[in-house]
N, C-alpha and C. Protein backbone atom coordinates (compact mmCIF):
# COMPACT_ATOMS: atom_id res chain seq x y z
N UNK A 1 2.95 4.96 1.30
CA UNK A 1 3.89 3.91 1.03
C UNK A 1 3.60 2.68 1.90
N UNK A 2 3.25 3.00 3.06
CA UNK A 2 2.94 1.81 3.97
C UNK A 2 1.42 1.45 3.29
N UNK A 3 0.69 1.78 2.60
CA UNK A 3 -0.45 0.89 2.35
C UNK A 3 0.31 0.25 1.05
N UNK A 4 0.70 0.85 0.21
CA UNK A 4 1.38 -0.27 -1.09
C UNK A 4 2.23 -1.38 -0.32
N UNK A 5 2.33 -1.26 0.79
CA UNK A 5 3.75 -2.57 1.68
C UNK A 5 2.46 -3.07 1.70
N UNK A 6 1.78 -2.96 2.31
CA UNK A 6 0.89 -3.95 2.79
C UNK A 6 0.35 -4.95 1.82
N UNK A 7 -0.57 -4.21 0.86
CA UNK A 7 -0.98 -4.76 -0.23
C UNK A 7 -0.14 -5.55 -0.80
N UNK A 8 0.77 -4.80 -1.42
CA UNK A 8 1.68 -5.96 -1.92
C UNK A 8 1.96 -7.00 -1.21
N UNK A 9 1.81 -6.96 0.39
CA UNK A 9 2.44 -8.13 1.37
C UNK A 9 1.18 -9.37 0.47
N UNK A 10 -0.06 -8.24 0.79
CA UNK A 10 -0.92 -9.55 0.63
C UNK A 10 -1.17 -9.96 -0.97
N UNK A 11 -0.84 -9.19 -1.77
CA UNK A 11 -0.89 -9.83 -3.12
C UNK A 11 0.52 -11.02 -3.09
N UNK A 12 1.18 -10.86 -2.61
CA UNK A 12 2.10 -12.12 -2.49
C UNK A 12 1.84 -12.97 -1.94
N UNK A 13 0.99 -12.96 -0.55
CA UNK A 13 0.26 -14.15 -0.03
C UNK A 13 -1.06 -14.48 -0.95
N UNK A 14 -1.16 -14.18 -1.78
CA UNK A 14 -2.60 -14.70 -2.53
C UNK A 14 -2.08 -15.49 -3.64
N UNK A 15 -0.82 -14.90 -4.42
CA UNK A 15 -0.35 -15.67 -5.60
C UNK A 15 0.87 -16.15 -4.89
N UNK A 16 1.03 -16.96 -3.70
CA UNK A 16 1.50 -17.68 -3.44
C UNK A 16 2.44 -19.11 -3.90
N UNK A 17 3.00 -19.94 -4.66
CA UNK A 17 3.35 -21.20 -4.78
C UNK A 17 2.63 -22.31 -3.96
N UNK A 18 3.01 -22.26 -2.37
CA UNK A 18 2.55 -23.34 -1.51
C UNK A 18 1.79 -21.96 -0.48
N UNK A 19 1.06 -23.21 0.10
CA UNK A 19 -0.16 -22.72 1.52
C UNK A 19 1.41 -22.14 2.35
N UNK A 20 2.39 -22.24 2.34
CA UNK A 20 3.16 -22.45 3.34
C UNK A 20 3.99 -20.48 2.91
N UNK A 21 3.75 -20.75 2.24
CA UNK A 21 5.07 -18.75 2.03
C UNK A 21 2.98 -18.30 1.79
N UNK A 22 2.01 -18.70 1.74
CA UNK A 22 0.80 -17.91 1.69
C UNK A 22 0.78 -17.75 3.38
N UNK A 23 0.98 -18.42 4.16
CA UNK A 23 0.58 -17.86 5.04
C UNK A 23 1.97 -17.18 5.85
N UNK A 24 3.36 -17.25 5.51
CA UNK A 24 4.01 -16.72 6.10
C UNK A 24 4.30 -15.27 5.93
N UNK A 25 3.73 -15.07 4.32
CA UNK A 25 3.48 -13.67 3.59
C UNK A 25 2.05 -13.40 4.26
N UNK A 26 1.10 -13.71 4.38
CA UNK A 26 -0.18 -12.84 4.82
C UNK A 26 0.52 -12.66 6.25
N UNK A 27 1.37 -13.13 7.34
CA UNK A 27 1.74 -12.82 9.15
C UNK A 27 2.77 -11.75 8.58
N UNK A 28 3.31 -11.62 7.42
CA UNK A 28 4.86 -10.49 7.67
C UNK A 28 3.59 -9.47 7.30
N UNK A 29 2.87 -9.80 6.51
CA UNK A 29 1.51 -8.53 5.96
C UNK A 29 0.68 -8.47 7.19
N UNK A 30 0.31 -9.08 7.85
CA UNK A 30 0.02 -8.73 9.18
C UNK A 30 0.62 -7.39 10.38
N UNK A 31 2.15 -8.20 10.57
CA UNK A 31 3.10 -7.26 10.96
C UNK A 31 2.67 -5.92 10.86
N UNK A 32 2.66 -5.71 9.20
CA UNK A 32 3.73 -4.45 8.85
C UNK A 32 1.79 -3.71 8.84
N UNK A 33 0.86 -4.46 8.68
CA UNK A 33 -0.73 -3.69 9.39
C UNK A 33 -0.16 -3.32 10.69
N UNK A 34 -0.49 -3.83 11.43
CA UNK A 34 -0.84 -3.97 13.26
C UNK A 34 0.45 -2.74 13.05
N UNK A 35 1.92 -2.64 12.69
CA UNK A 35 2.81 -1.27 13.28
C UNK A 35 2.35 -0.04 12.17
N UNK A 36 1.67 -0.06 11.52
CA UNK A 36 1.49 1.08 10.48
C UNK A 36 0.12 1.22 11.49
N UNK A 37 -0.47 0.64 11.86
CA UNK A 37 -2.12 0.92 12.25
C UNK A 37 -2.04 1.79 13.63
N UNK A 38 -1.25 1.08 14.30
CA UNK A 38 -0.71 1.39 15.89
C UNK A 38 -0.10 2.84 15.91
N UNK A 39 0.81 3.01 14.92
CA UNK A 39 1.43 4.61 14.76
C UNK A 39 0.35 5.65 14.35
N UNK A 40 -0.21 4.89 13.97
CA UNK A 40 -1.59 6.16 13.11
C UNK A 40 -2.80 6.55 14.02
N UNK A 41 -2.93 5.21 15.09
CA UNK A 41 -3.71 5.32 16.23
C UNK A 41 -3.24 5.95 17.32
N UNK A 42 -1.66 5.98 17.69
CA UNK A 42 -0.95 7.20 18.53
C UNK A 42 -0.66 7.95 18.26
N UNK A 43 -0.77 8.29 16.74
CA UNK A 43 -0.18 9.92 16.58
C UNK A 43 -1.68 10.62 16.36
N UNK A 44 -3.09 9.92 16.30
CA UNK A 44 -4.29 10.63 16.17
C UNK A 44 -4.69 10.38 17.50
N UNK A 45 -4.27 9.86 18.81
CA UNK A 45 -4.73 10.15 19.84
C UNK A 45 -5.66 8.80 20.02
N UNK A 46 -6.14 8.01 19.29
CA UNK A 46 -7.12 7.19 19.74
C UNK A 46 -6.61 5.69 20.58
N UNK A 47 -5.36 5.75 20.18
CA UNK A 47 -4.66 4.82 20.96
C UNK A 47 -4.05 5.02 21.79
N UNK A 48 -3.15 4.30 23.25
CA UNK A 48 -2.15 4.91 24.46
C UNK A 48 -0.90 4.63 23.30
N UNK A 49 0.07 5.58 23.97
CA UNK A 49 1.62 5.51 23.14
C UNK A 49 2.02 4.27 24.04
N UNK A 50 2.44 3.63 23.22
CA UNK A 50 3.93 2.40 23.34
C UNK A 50 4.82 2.25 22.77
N UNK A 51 4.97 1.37 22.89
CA UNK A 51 7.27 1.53 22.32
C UNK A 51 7.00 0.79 21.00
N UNK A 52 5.96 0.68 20.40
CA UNK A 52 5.88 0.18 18.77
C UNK A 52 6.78 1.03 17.94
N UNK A 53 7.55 0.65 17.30
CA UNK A 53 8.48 1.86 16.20
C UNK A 53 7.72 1.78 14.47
N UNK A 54 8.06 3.05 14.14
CA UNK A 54 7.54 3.26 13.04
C UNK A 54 8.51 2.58 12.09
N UNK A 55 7.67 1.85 11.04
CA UNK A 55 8.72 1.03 10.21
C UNK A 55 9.63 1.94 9.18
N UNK A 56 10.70 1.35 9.67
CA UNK A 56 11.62 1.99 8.34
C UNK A 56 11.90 3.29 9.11
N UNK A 57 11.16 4.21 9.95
CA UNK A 57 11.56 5.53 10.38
C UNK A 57 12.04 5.83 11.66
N UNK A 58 11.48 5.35 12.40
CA UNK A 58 11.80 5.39 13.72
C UNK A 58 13.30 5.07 13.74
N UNK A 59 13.83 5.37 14.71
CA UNK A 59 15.32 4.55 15.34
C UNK A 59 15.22 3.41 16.05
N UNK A 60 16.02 2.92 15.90
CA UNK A 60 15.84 1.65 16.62
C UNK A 60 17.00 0.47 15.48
N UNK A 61 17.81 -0.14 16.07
CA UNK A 61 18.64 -1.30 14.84
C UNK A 61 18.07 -2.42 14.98
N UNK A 62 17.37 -3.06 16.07
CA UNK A 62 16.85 -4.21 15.74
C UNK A 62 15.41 -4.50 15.06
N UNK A 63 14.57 -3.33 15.43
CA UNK A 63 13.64 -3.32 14.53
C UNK A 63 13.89 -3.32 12.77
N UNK A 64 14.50 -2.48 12.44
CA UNK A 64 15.18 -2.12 11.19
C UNK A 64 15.44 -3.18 10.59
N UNK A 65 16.44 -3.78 11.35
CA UNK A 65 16.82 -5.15 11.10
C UNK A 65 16.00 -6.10 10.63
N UNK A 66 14.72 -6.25 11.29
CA UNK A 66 13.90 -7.15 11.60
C UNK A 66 12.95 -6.50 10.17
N UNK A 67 12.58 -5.60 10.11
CA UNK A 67 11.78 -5.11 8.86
C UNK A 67 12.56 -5.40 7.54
N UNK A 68 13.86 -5.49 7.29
CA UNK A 68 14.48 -6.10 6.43
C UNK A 68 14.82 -7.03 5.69
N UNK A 69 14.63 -8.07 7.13
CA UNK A 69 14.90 -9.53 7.40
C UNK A 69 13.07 -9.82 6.45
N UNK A 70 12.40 -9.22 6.97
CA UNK A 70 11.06 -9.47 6.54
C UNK A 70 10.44 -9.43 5.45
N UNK A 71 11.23 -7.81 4.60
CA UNK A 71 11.18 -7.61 3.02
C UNK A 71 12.43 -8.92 2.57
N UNK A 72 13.02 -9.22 2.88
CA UNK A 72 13.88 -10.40 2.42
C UNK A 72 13.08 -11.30 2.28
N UNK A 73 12.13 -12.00 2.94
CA UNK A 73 11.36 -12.99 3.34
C UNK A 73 10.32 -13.41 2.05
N UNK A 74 9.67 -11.66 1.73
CA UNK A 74 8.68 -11.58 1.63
C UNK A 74 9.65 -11.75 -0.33
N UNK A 75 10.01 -11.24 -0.79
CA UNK A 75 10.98 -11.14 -2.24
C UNK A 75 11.24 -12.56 -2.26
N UNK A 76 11.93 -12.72 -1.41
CA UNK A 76 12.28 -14.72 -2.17
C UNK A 76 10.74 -15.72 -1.98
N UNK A 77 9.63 -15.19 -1.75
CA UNK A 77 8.26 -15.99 -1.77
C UNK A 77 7.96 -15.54 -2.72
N UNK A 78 8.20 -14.08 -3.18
CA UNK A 78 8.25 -13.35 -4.39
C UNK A 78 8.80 -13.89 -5.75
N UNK A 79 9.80 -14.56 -5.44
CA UNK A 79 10.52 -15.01 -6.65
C UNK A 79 10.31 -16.43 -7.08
N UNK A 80 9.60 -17.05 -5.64
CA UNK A 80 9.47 -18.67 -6.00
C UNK A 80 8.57 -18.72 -6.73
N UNK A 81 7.26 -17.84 -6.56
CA UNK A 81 5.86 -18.04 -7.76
C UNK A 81 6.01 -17.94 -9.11
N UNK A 82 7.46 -18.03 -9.71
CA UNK A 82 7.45 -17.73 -11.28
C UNK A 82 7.54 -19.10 -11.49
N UNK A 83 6.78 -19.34 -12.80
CA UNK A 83 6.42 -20.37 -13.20
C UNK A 83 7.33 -20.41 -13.99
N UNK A 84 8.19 -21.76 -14.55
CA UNK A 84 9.07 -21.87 -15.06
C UNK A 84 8.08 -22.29 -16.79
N UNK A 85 8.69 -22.54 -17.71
CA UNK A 85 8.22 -22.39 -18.93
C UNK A 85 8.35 -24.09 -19.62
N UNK A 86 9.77 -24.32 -19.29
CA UNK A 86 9.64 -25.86 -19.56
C UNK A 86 9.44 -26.94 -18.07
N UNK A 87 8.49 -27.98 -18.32
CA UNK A 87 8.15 -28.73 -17.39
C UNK A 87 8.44 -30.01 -17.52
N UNK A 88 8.94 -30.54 -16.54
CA UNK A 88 9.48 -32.30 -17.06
C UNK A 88 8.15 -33.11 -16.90
């Protein structure tokens, strides 16, 4: 599930509207790499443990929060790329 977040982060930064939700969608797709990558690198040992939380699973309310705030972010950049049908 965390690789379809991702992807999708970045298929939304590619079909973008403006340079501007492209690059704020490729940093939340960033994000949600670097804490999916980091958990997979401390739970296989190749990384030291830190206080990174697993998205969506871990405990924690402000993270949660913050991963929410982010799928929010990422849906209304989502919704601006529809091309409307009549054009003035």
């Amino acid at each position: 599930m965390y690789v379809f977040l991702v992807t999708k982060s970045f298929y939304i930064a590619k079909t973008a509207k403006d340079s501007t939700g492209a690059i704020v969608a490729s940093g939340i797709a960033g994000i949600f790499l670097f804490h999916m990558a980091e958990n997979i690198g401390m739970v296989m040992g190749l990384l030291p443990i830190t206080g990174v939380p697993l998205l969506f699973v871990s405990y924690g309310g402000s993270s949660l929060i913050t991963s929410y705030i982010l799928i929010g972010i990422l849906l209304n950049i989502s919704g601006k790329r529809q091309k409307t049908i009549f054009v003035k």
